[in-house]
Protein backbone atom coordinates (compact mmCIF):
# COMPACT_ATOMS: atom_id res chain seq x y z
CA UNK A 1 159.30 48.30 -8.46
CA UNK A 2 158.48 49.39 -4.95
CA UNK A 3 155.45 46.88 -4.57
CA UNK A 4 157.89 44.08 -5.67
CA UNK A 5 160.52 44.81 -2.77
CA UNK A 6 157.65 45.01 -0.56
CA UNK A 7 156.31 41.84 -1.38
CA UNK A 8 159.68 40.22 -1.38
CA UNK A 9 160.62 41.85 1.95
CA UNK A 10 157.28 40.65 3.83
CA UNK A 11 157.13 36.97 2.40
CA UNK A 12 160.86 36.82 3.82
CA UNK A 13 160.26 38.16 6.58
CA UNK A 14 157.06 35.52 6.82
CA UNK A 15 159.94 32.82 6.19
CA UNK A 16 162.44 34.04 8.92
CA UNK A 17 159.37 33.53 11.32
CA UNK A 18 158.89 30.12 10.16
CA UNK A 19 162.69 29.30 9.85
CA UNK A 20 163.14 30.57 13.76
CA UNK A 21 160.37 28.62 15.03
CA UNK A 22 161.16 25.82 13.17
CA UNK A 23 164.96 25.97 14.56
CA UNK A 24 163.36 26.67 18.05
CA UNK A 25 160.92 23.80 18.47
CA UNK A 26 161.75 21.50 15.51
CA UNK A 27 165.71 21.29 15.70
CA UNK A 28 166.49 21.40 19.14
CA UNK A 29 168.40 18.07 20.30
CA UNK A 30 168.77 17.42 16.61
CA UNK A 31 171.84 19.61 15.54
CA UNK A 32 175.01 20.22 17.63
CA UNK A 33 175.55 23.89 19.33
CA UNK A 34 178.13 24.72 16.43
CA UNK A 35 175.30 24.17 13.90
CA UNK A 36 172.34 25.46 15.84
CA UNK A 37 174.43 29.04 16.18
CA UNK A 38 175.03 28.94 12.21
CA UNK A 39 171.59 27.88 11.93
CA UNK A 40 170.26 31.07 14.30
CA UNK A 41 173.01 33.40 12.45
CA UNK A 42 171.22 32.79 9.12
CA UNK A 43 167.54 33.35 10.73
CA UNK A 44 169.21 36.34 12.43
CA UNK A 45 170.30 38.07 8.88
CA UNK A 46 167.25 36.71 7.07
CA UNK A 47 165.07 38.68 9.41
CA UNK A 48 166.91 41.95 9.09
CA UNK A 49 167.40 42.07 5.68
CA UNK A 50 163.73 41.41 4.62
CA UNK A 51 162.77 44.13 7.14
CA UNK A 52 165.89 46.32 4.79
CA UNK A 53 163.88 44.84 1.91
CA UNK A 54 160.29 46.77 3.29
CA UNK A 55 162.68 49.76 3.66
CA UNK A 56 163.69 49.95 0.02
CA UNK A 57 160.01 49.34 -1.04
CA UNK A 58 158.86 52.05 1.00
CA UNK A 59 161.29 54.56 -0.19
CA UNK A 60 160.47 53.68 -3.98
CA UNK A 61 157.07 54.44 -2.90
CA UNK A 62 158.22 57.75 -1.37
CA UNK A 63 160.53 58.76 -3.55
CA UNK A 64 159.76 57.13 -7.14
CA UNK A 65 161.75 54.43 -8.23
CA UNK A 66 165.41 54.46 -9.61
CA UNK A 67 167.76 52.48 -10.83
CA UNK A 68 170.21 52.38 -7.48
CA UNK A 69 167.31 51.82 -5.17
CA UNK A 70 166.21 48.87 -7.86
CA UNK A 71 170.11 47.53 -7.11
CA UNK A 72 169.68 47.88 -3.59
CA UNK A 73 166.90 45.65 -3.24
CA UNK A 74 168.13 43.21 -5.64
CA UNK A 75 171.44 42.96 -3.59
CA UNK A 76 169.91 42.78 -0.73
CA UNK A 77 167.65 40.13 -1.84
CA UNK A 78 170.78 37.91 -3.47
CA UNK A 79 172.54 38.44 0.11
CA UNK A 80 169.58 36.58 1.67
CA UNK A 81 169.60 33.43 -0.53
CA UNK A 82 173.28 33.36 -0.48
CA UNK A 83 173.86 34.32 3.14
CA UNK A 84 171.50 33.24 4.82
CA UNK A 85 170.71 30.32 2.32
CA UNK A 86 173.89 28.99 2.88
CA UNK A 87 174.05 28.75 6.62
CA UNK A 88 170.71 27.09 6.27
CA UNK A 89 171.77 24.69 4.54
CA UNK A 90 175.01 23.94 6.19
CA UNK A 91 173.57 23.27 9.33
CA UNK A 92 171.18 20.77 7.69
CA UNK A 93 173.68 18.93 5.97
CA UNK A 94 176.85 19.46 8.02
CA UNK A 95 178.45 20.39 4.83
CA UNK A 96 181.00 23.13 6.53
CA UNK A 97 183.00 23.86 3.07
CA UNK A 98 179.29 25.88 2.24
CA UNK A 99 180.90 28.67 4.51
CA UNK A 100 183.00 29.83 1.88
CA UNK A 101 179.82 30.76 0.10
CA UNK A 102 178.64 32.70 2.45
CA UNK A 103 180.87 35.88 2.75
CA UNK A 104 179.74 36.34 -0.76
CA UNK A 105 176.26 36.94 0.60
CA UNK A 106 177.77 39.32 3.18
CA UNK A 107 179.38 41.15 0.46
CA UNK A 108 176.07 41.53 -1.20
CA UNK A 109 174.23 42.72 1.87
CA UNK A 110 177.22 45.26 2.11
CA UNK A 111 176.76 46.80 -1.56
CA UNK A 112 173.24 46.99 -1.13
CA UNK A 113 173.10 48.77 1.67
CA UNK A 114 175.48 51.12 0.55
CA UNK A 115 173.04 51.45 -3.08
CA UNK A 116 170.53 52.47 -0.60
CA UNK A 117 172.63 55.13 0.63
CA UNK A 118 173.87 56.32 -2.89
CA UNK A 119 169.94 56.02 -3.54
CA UNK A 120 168.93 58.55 -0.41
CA UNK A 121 171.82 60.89 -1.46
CA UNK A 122 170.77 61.29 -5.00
CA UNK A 123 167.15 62.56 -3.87
């Protein structure tokens, strides 16, 4: 399990990158400030949950797998397509009602963080 979070964690990290530059050099002038700021919010959260996504890994390396830790990444994970996904693709498409969406990703980064805590606690 751990090399899986790892893996997930670094190639979305690799895509915040790209998804930062690209909103640094290849948007600017193109959206308004409103969307530019959702657009930067959902690098912003990609970025710190893939680095939450290496942390996972490397504590399932550390520590051995388990079944909260596996939940924790997971949730993490689903925050990032959801969250971050979302405000992505609101500020390419203008499509505003997508921000209802997104609290649901913020909920997910909540209860994984929170697995990984129940996850440190149990070892």
């Amino acid at each position: 399990m751990w090399k899986i979070f790892i893996v997930l964690g670094a190639l979305n990290a690799a895509a915040a990158v790209g998804f930062g530059a690209f909103g640094a050099h290849g948007l600017e002038g193109k959206l308004s400030d409103k969307l530019m700021e959702v657009y930067q919010t959902g690098v912003q959260y990609h970025i710190m949950h893939a680095l939450g996504l290496l942390a996972i890994g490397l504590a399932a390396a550390y520590a051995g797998s388990s079944a909260s830790l596996s939940w924790a990444g997971w949730l993490l994970f689903a925050g990032i397509v959801i969250f971050s996904g979302s405000l992505y693709t609101m500020a390419f498409t203008g499509m505003t009602w997508l921000g209802a969406i997104t609290p649901i990703g913020g909920t997910a980064f909540i209860a994984g963080w929170i697995m990984l805590v129940i996850s440190v606690l149990k070892i």
